[in-house]
Protein backbone atom coordinates (compact mmCIF):
# COMPACT_ATOMS: atom_id res chain seq x y z
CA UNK A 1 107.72 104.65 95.49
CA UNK A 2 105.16 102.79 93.56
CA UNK A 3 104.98 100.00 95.84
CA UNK A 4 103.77 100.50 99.15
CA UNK A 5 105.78 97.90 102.01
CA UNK A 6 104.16 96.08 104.40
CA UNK A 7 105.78 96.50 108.39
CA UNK A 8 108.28 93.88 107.80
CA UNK A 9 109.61 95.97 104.60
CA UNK A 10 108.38 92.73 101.80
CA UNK A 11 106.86 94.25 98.81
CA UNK A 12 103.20 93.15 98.16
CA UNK A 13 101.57 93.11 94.34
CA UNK A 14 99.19 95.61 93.94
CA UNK A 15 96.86 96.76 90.78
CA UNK A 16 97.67 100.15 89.57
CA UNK A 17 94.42 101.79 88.01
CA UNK A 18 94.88 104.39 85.00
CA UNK A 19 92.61 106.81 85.59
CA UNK A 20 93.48 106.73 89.19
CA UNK A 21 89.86 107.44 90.28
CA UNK A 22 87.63 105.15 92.54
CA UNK A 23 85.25 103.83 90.91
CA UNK A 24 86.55 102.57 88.23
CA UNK A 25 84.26 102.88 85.40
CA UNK A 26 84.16 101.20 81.96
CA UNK A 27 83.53 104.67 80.26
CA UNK A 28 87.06 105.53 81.04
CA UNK A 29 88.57 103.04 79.30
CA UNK A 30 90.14 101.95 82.38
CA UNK A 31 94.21 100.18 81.96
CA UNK A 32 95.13 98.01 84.61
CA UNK A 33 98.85 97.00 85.52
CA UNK A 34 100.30 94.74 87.80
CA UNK A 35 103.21 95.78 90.28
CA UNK A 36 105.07 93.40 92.26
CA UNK A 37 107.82 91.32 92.03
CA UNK A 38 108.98 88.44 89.57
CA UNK A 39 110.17 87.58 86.05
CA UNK A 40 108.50 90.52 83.49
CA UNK A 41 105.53 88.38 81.78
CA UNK A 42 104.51 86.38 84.62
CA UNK A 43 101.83 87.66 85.79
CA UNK A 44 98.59 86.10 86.29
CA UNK A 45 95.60 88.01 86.07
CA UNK A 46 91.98 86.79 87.37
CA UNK A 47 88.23 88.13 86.57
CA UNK A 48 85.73 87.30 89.27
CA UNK A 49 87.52 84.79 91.03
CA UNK A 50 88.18 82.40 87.49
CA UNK A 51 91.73 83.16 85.68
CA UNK A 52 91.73 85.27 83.00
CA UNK A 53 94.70 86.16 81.28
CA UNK A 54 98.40 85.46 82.11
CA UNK A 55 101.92 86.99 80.75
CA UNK A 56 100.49 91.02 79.93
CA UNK A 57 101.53 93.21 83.20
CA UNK A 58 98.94 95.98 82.00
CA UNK A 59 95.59 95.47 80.52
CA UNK A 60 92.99 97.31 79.04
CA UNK A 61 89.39 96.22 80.54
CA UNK A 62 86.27 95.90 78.30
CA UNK A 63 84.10 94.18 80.98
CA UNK A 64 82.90 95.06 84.39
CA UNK A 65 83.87 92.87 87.08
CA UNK A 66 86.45 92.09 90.12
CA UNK A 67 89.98 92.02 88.91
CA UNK A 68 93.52 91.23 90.40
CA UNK A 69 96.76 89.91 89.70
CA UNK A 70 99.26 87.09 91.09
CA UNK A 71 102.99 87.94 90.73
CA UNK A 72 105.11 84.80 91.06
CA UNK A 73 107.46 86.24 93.95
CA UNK A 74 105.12 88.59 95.80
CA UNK A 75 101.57 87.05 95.94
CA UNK A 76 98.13 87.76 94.78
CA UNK A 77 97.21 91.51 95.02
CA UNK A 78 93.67 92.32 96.32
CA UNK A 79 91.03 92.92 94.34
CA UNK A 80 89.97 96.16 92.16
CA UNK A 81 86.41 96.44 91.31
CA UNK A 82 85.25 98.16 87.24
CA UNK A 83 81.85 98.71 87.33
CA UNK A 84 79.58 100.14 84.22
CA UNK A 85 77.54 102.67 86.31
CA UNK A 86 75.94 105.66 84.56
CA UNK A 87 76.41 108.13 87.67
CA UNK A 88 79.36 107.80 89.86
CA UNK A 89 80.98 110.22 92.53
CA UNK A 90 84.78 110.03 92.26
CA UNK A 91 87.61 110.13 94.34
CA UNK A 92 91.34 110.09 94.05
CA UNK A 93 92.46 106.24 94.08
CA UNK A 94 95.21 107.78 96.51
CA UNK A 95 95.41 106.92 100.02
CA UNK A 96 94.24 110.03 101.84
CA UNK A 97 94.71 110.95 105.66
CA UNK A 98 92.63 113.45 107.62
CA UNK A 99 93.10 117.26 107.14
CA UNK A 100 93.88 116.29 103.65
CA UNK A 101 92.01 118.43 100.56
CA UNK A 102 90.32 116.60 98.34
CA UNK A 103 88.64 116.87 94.78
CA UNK A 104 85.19 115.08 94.48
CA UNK A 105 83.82 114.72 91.00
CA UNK A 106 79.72 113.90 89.92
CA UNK A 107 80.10 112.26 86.63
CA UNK A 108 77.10 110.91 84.33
């Protein structure tokens, strides 16, 4: 599913990032969306701690920073950092277990 649940099965809001590679970089043009519970258009969304933008559930970014998201029935999601580095070494925004292959990538 595209929400992970927490031990006692509630759904948490998380911040999907499109391309799902960590870090996110602005030379991606990185999209943000919101996923959690809650009316459609009621999301908060908050740029280095100070709100930023309410009622979109995706975004486009322009600006490095620390972003996340507040959905009115399942909470404030944790944050996902954009950054505007030249050289970055990539890896899957997945969650990844031992044993499991991975694909590294060196971009500049």
């Amino acid at each position: 599913g595209w929400c992970p649940l927490s031990p006692a099965g509630a759904q948490k809001t998380q911040v999907l990032v499109e391309p799902p590679w960590t870090p996110a970089v602005l030379w991606d043009r990185v999209t943000l969306t919101c996923q959690g519970s809650g009316s459609s258009g009621a999301t908060t969304w908050y740029k280095d701690e100070s709100r930023w933008h309410k009622g979109l559930d995706r975004l486009g970014v322009s600006y490095s920073g620390s972003y996340k998201c507040h959905r009115p029935d399942t909470g404030l999601s944790t944050s996902v950092r954009v950054s505007n580095d030249w050289l970055v070494l990539h890896v899957p925004a997945l969650a990844l277990l031992e044993g499991d292959t991975v694909t590294l990538r060196c971009r500049g």
